[in-house]
N, C-alpha and C. Protein backbone atom coordinates (compact mmCIF):
# COMPACT_ATOMS: atom_id res chain seq x y z
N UNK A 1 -41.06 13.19 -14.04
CA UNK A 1 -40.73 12.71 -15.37
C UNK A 1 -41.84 11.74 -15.80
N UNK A 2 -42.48 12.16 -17.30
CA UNK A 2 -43.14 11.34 -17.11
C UNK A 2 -42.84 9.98 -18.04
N UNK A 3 -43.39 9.00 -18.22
CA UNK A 3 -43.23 7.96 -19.24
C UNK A 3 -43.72 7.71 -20.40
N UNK A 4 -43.57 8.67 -21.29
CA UNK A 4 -44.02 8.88 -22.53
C UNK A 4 -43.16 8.85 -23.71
N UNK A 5 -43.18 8.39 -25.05
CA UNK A 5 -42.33 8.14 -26.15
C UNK A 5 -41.55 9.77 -26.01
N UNK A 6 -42.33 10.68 -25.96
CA UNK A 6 -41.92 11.62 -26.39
C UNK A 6 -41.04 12.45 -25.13
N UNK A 7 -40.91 12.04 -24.02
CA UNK A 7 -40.15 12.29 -22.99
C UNK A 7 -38.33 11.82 -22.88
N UNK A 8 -38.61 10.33 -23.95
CA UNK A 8 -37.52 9.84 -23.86
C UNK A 8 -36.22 10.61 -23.85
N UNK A 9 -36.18 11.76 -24.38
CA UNK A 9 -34.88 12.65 -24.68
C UNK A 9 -33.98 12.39 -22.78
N UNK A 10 -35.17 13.12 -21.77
CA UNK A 10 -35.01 13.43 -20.41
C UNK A 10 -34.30 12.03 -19.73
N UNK A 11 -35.05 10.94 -19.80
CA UNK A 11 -34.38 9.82 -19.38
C UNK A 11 -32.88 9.50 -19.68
N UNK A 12 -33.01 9.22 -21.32
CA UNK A 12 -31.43 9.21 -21.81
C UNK A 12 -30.15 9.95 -21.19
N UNK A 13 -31.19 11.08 -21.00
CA UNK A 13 -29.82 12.19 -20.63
C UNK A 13 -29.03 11.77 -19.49
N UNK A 14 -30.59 11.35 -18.23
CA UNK A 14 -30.03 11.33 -16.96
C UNK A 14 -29.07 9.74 -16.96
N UNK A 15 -29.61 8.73 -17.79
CA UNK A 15 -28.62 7.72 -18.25
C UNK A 15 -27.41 7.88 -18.63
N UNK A 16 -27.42 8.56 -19.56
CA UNK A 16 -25.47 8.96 -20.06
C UNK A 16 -24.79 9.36 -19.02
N UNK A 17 -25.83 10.37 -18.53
CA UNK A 17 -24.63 11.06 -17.72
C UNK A 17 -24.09 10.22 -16.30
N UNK A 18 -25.57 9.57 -15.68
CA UNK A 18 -24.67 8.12 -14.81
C UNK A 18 -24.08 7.73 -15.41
N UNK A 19 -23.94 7.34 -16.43
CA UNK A 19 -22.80 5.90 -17.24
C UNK A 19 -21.84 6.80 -17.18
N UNK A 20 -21.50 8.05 -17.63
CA UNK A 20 -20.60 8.90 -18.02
C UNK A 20 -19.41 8.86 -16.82
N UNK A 21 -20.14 9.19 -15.35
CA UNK A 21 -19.54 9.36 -13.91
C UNK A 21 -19.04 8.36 -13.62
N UNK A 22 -19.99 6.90 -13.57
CA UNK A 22 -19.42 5.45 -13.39
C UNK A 22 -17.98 5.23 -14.54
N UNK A 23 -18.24 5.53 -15.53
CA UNK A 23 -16.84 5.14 -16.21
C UNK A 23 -15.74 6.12 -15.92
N UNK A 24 -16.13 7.40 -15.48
CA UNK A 24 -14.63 8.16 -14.56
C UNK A 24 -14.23 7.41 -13.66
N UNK A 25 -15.18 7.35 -12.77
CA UNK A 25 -14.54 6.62 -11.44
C UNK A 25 -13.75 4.86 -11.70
N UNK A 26 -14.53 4.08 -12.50
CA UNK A 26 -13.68 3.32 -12.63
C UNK A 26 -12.48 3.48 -13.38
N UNK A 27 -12.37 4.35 -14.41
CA UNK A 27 -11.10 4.83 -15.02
C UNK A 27 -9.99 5.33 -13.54
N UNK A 28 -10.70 6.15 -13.37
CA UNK A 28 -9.61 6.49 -11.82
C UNK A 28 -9.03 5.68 -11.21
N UNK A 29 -9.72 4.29 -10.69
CA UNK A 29 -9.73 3.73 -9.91
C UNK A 29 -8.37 2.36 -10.32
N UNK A 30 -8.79 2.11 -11.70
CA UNK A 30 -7.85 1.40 -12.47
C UNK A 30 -7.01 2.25 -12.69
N UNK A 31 -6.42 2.95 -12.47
CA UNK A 31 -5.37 3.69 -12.58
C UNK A 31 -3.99 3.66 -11.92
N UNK A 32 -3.63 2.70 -10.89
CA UNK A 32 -2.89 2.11 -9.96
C UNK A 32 -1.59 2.01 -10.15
N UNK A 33 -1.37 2.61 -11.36
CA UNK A 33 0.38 1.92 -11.52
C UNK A 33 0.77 2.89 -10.48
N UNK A 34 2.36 2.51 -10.37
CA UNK A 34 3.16 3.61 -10.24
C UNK A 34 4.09 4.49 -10.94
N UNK A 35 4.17 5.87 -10.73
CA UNK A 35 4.56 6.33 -11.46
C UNK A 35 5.99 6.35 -11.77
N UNK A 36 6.84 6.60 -12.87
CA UNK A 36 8.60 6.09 -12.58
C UNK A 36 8.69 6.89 -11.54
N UNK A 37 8.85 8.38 -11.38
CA UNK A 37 9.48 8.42 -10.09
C UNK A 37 9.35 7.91 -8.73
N UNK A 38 8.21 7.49 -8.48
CA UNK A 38 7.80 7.22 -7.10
C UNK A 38 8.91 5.49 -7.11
N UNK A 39 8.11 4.49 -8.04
CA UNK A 39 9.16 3.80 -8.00
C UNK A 39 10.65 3.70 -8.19
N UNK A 40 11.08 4.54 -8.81
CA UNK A 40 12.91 5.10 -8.60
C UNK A 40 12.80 5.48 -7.32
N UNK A 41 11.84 6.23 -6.77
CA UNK A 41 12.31 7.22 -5.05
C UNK A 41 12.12 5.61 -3.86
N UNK A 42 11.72 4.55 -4.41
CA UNK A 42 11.46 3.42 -3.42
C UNK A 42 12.17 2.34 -3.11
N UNK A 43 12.78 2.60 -4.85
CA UNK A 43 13.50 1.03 -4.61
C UNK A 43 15.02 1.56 -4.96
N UNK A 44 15.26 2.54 -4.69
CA UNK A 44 16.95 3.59 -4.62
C UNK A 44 17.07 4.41 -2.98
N UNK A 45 18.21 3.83 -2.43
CA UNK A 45 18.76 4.53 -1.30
C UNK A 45 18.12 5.76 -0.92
N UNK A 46 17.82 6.44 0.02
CA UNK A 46 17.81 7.70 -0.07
C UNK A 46 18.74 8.77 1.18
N UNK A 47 18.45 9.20 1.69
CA UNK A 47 19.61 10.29 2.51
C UNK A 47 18.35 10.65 3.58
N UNK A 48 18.12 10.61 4.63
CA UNK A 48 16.80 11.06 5.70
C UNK A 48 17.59 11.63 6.91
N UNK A 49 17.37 12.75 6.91
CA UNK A 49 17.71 13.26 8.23
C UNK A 49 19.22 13.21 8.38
N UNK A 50 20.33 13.60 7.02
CA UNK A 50 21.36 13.34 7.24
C UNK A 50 22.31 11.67 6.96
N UNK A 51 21.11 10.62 6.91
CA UNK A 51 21.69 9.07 7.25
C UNK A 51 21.20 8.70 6.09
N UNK A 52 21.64 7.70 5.75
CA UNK A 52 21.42 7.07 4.38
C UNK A 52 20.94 5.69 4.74
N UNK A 53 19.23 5.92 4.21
CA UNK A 53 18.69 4.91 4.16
C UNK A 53 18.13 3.81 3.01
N UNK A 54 18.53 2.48 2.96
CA UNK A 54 18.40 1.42 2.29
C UNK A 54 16.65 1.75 1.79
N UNK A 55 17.31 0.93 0.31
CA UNK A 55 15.47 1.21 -0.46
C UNK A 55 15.29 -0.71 -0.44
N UNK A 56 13.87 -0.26 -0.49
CA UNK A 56 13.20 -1.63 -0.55
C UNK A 56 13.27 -2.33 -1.98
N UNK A 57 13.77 -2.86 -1.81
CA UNK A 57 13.97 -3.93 -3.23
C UNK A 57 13.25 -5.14 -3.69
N UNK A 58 13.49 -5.86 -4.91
CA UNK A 58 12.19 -6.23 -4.95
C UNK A 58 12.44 -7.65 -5.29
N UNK A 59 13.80 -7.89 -4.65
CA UNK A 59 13.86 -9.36 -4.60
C UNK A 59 13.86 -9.89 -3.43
N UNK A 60 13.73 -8.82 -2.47
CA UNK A 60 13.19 -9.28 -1.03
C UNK A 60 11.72 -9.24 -0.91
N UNK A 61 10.71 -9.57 -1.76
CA UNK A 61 9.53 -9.31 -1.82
C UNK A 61 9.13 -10.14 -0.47
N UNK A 62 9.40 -11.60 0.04
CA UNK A 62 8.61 -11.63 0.90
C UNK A 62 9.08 -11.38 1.89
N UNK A 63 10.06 -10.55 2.20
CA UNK A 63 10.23 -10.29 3.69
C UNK A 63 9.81 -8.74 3.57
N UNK A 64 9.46 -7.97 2.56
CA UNK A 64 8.78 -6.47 2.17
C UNK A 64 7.10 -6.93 3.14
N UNK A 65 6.75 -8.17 1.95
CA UNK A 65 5.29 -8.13 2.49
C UNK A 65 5.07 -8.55 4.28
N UNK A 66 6.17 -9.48 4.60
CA UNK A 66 5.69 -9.80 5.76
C UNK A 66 5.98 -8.42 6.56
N UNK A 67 6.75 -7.74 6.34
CA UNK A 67 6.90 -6.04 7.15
C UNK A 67 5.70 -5.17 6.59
N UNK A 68 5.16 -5.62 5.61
CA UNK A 68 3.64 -4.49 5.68
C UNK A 68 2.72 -5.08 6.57
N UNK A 69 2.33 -6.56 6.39
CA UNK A 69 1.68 -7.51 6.84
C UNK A 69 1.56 -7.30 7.98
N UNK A 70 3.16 -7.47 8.82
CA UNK A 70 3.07 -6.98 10.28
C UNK A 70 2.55 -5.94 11.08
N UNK A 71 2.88 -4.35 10.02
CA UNK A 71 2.65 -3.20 10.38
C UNK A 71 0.99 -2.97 10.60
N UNK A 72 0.69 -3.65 9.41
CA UNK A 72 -0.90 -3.72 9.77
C UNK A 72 -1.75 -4.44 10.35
N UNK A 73 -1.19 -5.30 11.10
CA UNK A 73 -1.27 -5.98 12.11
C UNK A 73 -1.15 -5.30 13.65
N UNK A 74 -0.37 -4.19 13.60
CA UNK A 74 -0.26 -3.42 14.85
C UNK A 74 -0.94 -1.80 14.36
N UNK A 75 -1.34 -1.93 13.35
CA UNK A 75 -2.41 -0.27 12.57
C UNK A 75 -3.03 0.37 13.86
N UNK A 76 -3.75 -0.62 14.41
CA UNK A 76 -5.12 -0.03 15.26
C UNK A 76 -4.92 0.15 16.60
N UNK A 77 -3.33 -0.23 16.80
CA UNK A 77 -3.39 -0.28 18.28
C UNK A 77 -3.20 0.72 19.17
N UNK A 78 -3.99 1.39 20.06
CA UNK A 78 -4.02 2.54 20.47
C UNK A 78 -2.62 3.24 21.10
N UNK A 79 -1.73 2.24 21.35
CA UNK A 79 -0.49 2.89 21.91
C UNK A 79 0.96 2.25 20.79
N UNK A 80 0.10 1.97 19.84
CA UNK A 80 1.27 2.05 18.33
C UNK A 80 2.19 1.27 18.73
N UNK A 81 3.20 0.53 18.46
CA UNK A 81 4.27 -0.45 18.17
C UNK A 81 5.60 -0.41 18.53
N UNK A 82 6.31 -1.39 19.19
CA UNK A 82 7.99 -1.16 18.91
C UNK A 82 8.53 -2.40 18.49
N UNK A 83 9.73 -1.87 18.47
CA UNK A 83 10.48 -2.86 17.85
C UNK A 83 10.47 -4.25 18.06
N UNK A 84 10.60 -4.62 19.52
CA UNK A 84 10.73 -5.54 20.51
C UNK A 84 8.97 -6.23 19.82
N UNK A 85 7.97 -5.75 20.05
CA UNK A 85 6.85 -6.20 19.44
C UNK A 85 6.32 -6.66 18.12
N UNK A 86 7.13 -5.97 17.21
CA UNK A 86 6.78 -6.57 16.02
C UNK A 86 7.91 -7.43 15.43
N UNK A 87 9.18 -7.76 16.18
CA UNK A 87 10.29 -8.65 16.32
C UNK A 87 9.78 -9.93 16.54
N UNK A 88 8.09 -10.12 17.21
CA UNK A 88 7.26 -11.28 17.97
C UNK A 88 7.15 -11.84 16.81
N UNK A 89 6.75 -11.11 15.83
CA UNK A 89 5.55 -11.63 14.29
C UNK A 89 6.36 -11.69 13.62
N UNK A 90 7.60 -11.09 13.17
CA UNK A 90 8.19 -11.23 11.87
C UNK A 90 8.91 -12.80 11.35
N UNK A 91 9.32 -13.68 12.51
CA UNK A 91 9.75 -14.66 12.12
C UNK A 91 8.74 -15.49 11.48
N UNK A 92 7.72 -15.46 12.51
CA UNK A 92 6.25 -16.62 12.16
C UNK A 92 6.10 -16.13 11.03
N UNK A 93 5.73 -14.92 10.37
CA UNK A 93 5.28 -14.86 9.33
C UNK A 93 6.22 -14.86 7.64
N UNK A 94 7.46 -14.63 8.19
CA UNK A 94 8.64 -15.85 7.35
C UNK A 94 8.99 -16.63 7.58
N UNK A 95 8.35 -17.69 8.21
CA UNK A 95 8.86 -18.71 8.58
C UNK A 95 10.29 -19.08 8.99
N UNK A 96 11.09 -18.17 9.67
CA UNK A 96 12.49 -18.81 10.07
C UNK A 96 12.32 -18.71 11.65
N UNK A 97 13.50 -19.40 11.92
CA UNK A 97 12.89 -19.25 13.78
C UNK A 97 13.41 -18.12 14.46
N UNK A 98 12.76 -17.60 15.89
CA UNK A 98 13.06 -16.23 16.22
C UNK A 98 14.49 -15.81 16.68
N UNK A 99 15.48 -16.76 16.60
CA UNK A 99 16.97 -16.55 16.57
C UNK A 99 17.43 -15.92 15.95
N UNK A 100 17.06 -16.23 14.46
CA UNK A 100 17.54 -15.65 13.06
C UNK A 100 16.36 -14.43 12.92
N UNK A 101 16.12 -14.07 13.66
CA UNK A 101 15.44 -12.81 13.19
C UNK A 101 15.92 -11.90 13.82
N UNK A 102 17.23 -10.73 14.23
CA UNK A 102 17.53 -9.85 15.31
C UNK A 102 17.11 -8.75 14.76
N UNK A 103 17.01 -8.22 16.57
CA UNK A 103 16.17 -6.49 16.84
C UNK A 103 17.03 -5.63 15.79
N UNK A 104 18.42 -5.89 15.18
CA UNK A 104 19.11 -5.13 14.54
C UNK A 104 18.44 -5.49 13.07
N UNK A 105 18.43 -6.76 12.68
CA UNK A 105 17.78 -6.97 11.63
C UNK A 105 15.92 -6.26 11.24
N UNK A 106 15.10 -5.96 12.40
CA UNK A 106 13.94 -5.68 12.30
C UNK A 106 14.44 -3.97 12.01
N UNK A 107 15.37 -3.23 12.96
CA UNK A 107 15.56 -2.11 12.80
C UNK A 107 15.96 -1.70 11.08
N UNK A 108 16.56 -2.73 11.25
CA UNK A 108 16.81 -2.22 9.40
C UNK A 108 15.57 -2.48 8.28
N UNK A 109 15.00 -3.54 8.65
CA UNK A 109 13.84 -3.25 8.17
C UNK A 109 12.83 -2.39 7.98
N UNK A 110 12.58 -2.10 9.19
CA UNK A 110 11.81 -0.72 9.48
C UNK A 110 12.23 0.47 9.18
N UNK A 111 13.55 0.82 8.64
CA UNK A 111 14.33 2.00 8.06
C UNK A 111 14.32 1.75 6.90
N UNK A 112 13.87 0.67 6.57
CA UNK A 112 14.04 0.81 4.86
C UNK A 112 12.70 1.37 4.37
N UNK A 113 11.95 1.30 5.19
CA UNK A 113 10.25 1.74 5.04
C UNK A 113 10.79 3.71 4.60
C-alpha cells in the first residue's frame, strides 16, 4: 500500500472495516443481560430428577455470592469438592460461626444451584 493522496480510498477501507468488527464485538460483549426466561428458570422452583428443587432468590444475595465465591474457590482442584469441604468456607465467608452453618444447610444450598 502505498502512501499517496490518491491511495487514500485503500486505507479508509481497511479502517472502517476494523472499526466496523471492534464495534460488533463490543456490542456483543455489552450484551449481558439476562434474558426473562433464563431469569424466571433461576429464581422459580424447578422439578430435577423427579425432586423439587428451591430457586435462588435474590434476597439471599449474599449467601448466593458467598456459594459462587466458594465454588470457585474449589474450580481447580483436581479431585473436585464435597460437602464436608466447602461447609469449611461458607461460614468465614458470611461471617456467622461454623455452628450455624449445617451440612444440611450447605446441602440445600448446593441444590438450589
Amino acid at each position: 500500500m502505498k502512501s499517496h493522496l490518491d491511495n487514500l480510498p485503500e486505507p479508509r477501507a481497511i479502517g472502517f472495516s476494523a472499526n466496523r468488527r471492534l464495534l460488533e464485538v463490543e456490542t456483543i460483549s455489552q450484551d449481558c443481560s439476562l434474558a426473562e426466561e433464563v431469569f424466571e428458570k433461576v429464581t422459580r422452583a424447578q422439578i430435577v430428577d423427579g425432586k423439587r428443587v428451591s430457586s435462588l432468590r435474590f434476597d439471599d444475595y449474599y449467601r448466593v455470592i458467598g456459594l459462587l465465591q466458594t465454588l470457585c474457590g474449589f474450580l481447580l482442584l483436581p479431585n473436585g469438592f464435597s460437602n464436608s469441604s466447602m461447609r469449611k468456607w461458607m461460614p468465614r465467608i458470611l461471617g456467622v460461626p461454623v455452628e450455624q452453618y449445617s451440612s444440611e444447610r450447605m446441602t440445600y444450598d448446593l441444590r438450589r444451584l
